[in-house]
PDB file of N, CA and C in Angstrom:
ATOM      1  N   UNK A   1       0.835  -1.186   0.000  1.00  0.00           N
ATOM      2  CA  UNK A   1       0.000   0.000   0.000  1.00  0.00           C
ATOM      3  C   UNK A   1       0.875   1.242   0.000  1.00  0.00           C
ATOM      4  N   UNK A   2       0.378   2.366  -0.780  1.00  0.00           N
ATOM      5  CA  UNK A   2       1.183   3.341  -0.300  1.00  0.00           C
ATOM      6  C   UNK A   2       1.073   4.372   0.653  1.00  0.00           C
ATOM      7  N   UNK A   3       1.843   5.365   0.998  1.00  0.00           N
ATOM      8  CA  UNK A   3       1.670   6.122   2.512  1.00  0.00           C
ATOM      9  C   UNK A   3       1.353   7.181   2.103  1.00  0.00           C
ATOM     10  N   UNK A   4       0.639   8.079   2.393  1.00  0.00           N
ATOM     11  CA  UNK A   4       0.354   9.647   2.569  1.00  0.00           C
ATOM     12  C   UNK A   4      -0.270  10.237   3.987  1.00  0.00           C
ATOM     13  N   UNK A   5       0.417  11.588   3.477  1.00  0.00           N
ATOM     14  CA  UNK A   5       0.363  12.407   4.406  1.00  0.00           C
ATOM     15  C   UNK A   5      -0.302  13.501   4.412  1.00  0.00           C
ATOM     16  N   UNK A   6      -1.664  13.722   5.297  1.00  0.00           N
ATOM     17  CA  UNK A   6      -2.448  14.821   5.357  1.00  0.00           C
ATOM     18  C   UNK A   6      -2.239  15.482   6.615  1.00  0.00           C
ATOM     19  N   UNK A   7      -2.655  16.799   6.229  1.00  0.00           N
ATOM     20  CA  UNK A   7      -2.358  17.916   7.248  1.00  0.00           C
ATOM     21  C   UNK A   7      -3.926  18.182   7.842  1.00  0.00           C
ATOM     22  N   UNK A   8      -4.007  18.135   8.823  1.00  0.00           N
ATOM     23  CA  UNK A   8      -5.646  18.681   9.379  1.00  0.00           C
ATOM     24  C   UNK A   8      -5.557  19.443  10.460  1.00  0.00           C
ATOM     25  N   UNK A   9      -6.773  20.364  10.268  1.00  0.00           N
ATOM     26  CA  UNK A   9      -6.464  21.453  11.332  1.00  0.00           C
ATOM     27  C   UNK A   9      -6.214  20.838  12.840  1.00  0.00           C
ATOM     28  N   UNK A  10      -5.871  21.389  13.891  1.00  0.00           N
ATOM     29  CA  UNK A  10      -5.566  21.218  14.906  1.00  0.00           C
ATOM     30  C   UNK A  10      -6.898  21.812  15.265  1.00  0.00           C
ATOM     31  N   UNK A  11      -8.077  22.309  14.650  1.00  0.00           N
ATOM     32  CA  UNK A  11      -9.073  22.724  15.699  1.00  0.00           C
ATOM     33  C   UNK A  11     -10.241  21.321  15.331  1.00  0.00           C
ATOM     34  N   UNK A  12      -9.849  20.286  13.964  1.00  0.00           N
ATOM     35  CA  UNK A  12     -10.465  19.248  14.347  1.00  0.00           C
ATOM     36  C   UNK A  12     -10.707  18.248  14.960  1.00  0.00           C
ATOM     37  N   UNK A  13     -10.994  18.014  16.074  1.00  0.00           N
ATOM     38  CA  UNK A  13     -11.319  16.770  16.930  1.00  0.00           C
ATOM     39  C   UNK A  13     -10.891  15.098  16.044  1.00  0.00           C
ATOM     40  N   UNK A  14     -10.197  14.800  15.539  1.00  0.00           N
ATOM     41  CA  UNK A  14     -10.095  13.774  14.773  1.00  0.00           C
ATOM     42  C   UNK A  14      -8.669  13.285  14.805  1.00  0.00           C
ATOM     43  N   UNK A  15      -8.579  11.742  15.060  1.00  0.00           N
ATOM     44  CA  UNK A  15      -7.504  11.264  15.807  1.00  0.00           C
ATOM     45  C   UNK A  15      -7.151  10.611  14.161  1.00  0.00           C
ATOM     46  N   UNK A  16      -6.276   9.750  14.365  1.00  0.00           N
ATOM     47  CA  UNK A  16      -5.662   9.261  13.510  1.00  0.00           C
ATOM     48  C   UNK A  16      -6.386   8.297  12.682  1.00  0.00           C
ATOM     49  N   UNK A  17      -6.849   7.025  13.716  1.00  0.00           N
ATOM     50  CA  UNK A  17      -8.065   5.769  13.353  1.00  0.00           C
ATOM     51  C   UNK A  17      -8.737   6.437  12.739  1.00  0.00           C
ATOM     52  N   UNK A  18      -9.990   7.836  13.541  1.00  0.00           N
ATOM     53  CA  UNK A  18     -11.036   7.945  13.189  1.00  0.00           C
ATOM     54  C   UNK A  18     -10.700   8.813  11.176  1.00  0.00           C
ATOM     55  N   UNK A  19      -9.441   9.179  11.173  1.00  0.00           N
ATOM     56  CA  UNK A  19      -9.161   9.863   9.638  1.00  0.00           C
ATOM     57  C   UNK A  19      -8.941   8.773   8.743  1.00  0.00           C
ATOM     58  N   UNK A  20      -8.406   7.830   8.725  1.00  0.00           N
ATOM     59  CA  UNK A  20      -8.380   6.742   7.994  1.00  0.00           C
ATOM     60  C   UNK A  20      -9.507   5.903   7.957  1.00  0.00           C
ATOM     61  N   UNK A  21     -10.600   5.635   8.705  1.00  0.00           N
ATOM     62  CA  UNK A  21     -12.235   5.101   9.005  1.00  0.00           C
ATOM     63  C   UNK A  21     -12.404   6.351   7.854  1.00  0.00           C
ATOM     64  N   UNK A  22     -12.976   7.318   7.798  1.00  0.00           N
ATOM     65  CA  UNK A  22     -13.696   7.833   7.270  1.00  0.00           C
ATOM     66  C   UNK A  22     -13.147   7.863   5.657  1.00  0.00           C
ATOM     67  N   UNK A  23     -11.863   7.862   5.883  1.00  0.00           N
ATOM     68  CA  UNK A  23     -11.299   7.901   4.137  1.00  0.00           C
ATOM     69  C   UNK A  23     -12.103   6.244   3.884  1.00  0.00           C
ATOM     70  N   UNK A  24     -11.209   5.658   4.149  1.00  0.00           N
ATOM     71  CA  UNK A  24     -11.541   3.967   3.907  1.00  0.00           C
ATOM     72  C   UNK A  24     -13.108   4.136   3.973  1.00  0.00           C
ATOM     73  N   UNK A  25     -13.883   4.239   4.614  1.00  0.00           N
ATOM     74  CA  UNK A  25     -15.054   3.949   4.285  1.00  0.00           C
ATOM     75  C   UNK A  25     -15.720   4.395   3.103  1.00  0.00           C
ATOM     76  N   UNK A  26     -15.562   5.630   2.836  1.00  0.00           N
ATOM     77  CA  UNK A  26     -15.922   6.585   1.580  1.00  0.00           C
ATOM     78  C   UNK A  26     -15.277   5.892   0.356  1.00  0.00           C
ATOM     79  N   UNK A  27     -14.252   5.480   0.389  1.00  0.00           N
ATOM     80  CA  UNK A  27     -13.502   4.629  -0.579  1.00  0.00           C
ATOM     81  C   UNK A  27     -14.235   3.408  -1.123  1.00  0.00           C
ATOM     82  N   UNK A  28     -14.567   2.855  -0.043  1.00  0.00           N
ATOM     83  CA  UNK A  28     -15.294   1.455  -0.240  1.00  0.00           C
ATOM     84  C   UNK A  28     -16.952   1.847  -0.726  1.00  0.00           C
ATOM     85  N   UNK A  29     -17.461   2.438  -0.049  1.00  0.00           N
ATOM     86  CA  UNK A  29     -18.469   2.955  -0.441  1.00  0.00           C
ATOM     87  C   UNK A  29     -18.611   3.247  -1.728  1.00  0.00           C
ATOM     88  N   UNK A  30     -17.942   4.041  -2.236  1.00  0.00           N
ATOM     89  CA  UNK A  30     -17.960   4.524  -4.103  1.00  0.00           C
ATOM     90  C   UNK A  30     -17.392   3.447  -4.745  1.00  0.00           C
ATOM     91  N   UNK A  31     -16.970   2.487  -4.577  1.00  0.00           N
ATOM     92  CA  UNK A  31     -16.267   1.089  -5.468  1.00  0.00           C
ATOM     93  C   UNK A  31     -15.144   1.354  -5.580  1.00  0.00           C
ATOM     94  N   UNK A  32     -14.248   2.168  -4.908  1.00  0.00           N
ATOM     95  CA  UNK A  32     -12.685   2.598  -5.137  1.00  0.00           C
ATOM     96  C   UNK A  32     -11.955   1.371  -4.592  1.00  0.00           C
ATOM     97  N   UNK A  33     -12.653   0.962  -3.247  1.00  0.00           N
ATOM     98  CA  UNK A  33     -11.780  -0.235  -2.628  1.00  0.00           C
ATOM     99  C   UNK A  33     -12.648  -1.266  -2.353  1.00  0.00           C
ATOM    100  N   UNK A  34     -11.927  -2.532  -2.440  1.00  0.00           N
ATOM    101  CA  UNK A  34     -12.835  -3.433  -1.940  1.00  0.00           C
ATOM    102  C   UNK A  34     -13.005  -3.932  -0.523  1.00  0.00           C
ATOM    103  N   UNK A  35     -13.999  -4.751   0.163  1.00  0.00           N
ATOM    104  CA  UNK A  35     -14.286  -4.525   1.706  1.00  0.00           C
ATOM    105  C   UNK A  35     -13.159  -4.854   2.170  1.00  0.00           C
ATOM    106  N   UNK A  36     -12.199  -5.570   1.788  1.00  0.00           N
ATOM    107  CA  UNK A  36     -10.349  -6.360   2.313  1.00  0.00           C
ATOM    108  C   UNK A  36      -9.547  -5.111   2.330  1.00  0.00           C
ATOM    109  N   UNK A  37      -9.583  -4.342   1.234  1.00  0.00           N
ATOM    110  CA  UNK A  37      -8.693  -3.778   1.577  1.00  0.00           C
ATOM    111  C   UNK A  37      -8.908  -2.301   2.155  1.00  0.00           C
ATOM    112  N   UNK A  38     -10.146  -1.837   2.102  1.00  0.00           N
ATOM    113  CA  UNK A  38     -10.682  -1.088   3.195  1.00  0.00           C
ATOM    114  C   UNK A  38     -10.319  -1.515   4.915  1.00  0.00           C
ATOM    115  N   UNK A  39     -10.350  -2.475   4.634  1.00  0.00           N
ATOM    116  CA  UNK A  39     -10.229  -2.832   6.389  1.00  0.00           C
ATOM    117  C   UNK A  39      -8.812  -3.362   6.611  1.00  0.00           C
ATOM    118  N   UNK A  40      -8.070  -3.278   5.554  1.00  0.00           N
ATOM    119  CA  UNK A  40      -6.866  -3.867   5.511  1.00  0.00           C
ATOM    120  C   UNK A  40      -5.896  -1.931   5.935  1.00  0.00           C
ATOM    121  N   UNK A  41      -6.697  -0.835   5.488  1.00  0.00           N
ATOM    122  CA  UNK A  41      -6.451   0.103   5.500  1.00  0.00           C
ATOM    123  C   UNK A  41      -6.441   0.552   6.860  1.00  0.00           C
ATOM    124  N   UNK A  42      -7.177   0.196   7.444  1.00  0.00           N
ATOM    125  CA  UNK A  42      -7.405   0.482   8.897  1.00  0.00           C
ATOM    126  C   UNK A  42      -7.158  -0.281  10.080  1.00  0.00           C
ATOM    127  N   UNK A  43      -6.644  -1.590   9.404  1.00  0.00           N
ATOM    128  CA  UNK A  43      -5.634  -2.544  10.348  1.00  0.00           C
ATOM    129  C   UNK A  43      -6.971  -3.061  10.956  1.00  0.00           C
ATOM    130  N   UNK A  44      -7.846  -3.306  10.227  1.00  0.00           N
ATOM    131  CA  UNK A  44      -9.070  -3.947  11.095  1.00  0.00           C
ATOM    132  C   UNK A  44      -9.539  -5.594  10.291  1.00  0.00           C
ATOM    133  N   UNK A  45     -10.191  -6.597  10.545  1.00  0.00           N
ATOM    134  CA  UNK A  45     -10.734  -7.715  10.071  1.00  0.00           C
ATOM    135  C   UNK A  45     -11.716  -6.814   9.022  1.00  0.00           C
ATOM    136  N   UNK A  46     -11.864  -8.292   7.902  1.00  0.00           N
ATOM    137  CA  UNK A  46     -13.177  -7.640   7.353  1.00  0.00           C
ATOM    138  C   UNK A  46     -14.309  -7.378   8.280  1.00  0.00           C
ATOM    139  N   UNK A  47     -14.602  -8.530   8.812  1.00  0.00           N
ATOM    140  CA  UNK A  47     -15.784  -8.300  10.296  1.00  0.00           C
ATOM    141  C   UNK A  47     -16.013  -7.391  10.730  1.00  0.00           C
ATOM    142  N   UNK A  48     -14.214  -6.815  11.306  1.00  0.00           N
ATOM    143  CA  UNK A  48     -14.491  -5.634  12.626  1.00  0.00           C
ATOM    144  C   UNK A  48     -15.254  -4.489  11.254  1.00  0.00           C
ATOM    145  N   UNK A  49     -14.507  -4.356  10.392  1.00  0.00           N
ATOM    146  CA  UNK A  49     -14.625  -3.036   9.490  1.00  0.00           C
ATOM    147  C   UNK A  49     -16.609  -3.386   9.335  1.00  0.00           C
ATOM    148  N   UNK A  50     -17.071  -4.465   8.639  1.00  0.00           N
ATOM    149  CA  UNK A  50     -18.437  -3.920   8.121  1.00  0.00           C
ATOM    150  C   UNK A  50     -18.563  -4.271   9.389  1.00  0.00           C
ATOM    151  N   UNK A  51     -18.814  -4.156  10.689  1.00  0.00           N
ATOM    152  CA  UNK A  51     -19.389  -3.585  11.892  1.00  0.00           C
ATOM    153  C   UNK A  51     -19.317  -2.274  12.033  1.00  0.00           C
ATOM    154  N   UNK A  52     -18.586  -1.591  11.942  1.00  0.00           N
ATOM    155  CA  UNK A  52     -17.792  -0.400  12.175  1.00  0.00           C
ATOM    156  C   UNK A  52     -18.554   0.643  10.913  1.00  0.00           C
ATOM    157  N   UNK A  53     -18.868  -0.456   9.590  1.00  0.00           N
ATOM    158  CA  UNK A  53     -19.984   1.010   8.584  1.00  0.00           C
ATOM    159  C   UNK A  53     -21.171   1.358   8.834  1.00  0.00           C
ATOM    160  N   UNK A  54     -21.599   0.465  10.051  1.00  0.00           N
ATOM    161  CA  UNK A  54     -22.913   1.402  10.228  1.00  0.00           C
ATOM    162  C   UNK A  54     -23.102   2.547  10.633  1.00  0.00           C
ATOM    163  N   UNK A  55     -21.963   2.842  11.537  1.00  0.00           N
ATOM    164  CA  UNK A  55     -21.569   4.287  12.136  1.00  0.00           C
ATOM    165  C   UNK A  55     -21.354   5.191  11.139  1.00  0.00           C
ATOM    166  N   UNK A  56     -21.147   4.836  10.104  1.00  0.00           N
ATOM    167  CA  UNK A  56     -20.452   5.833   9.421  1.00  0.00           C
ATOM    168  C   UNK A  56     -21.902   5.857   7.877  1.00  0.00           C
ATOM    169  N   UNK A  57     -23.183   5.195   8.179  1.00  0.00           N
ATOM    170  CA  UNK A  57     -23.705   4.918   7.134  1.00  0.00           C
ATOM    171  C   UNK A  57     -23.811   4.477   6.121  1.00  0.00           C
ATOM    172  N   UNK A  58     -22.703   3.719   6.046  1.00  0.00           N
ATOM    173  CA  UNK A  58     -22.218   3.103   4.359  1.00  0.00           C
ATOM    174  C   UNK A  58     -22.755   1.523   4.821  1.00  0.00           C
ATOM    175  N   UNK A  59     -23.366   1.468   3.595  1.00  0.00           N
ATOM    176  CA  UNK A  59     -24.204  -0.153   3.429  1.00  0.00           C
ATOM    177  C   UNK A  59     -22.982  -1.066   3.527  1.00  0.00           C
ATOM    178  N   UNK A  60     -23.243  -2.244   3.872  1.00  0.00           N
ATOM    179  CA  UNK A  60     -22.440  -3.217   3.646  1.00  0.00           C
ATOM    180  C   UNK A  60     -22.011  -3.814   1.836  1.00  0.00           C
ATOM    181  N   UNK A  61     -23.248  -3.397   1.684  1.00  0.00           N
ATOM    182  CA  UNK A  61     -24.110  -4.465   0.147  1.00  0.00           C
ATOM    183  C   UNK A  61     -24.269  -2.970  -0.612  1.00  0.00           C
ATOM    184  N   UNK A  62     -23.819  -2.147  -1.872  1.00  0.00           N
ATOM    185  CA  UNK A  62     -23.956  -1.422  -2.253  1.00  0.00           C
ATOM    186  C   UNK A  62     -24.756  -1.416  -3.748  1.00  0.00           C
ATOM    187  N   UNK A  63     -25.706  -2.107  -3.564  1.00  0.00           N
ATOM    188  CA  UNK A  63     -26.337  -2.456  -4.972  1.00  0.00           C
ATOM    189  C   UNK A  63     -27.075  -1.227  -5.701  1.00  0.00           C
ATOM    190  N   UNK A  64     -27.021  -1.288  -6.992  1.00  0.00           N
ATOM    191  CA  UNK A  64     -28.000  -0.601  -7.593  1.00  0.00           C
ATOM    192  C   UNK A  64     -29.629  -1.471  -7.482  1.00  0.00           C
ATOM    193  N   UNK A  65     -30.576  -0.627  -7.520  1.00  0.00           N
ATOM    194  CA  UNK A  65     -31.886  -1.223  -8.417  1.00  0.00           C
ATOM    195  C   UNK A  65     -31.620  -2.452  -9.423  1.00  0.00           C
ATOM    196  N   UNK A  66     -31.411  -2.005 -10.456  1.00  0.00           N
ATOM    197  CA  UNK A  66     -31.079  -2.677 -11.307  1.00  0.00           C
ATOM    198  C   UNK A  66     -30.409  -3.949 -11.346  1.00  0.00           C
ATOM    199  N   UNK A  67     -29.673  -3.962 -10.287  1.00  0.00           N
ATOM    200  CA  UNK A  67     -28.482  -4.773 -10.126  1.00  0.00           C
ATOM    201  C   UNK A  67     -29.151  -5.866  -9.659  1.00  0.00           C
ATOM    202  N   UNK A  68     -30.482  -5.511  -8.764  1.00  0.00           N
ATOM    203  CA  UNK A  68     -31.419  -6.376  -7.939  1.00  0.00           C
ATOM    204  C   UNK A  68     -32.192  -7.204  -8.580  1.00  0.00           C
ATOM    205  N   UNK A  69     -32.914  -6.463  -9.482  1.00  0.00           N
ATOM    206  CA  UNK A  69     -33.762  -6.544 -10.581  1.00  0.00           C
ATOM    207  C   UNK A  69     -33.180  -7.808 -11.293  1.00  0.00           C
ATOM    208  N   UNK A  70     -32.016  -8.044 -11.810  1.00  0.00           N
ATOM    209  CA  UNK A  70     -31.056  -8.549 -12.965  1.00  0.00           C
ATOM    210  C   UNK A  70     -30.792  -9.648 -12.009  1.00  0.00           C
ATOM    211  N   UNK A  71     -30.091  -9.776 -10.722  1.00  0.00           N
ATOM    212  CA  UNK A  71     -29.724 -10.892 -10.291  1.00  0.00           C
ATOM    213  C   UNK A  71     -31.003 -11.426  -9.912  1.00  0.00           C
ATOM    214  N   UNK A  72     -32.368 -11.152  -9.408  1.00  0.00           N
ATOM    215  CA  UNK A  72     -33.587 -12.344  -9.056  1.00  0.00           C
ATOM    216  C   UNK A  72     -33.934 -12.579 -10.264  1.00  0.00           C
ATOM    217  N   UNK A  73     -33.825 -11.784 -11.288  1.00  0.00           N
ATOM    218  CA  UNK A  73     -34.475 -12.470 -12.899  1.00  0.00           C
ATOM    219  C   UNK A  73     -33.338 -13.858 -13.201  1.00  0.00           C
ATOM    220  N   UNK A  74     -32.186 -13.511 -12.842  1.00  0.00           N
ATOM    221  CA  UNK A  74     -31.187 -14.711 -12.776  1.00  0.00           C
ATOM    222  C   UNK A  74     -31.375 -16.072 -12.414  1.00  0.00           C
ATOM    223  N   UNK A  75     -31.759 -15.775 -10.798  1.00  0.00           N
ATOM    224  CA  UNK A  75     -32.071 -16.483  -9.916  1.00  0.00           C
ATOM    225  C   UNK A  75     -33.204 -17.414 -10.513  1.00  0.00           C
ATOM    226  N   UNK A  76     -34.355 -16.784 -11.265  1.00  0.00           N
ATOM    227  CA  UNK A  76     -35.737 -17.485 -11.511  1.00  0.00           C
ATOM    228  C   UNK A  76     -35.261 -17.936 -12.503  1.00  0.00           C
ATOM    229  N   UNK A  77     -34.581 -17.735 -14.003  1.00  0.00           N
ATOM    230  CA  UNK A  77     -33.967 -18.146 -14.860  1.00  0.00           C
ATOM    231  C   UNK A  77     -33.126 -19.349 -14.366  1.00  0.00           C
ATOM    232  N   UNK A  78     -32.661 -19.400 -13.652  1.00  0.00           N
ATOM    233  CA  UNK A  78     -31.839 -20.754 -13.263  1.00  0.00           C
ATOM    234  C   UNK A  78     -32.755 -21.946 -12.540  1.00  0.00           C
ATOM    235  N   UNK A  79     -33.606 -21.512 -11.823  1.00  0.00           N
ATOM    236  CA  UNK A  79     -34.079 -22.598 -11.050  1.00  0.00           C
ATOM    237  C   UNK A  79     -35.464 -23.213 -11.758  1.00  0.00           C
ATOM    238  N   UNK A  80     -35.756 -21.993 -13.114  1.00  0.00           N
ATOM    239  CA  UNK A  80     -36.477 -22.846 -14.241  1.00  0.00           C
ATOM    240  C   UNK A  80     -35.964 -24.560 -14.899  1.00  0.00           C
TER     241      UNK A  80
END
């Protein structure tokens, strides 16, 4: 992985964990990362991490409509 370095104000309340949780989650959330290495980002299990997105609002399962739609038409298509 690689390292970077952000600067944040000193008048934000925000520790180190909680700046990397919120990147990593937002990451995973938009399809940038996947749930491993989101939580691989934050030195956490996959487990601990999707415990840890409800706090932060990000679904576990990020489906479209569509996506729903397409996999039960699947589903009935196969078990025809």
């Amino acid at each position: 992985m690689r390292t970077i370095q952000l600067t944040i104000p000193d008048t934000l309340d925000l520790n180190d964990r909680e700046a990397k949780m919120l990147l990593a989650s937002r990451l995973y959330e938009k399809g940038k990362l996947t749930l491993g290495q989101a939580a691989e980002m934050v030195g956490l299990s996959k487990r601990a991490f999707m415990e840890i997105l409800a706090d932060y609002d990000v679904p576990i399962f990020n489906y479209q409509p569509n996506e729903i739609i397409n996999d039960i038409k699947n589903a009935q298509d196969y078990s025809l």
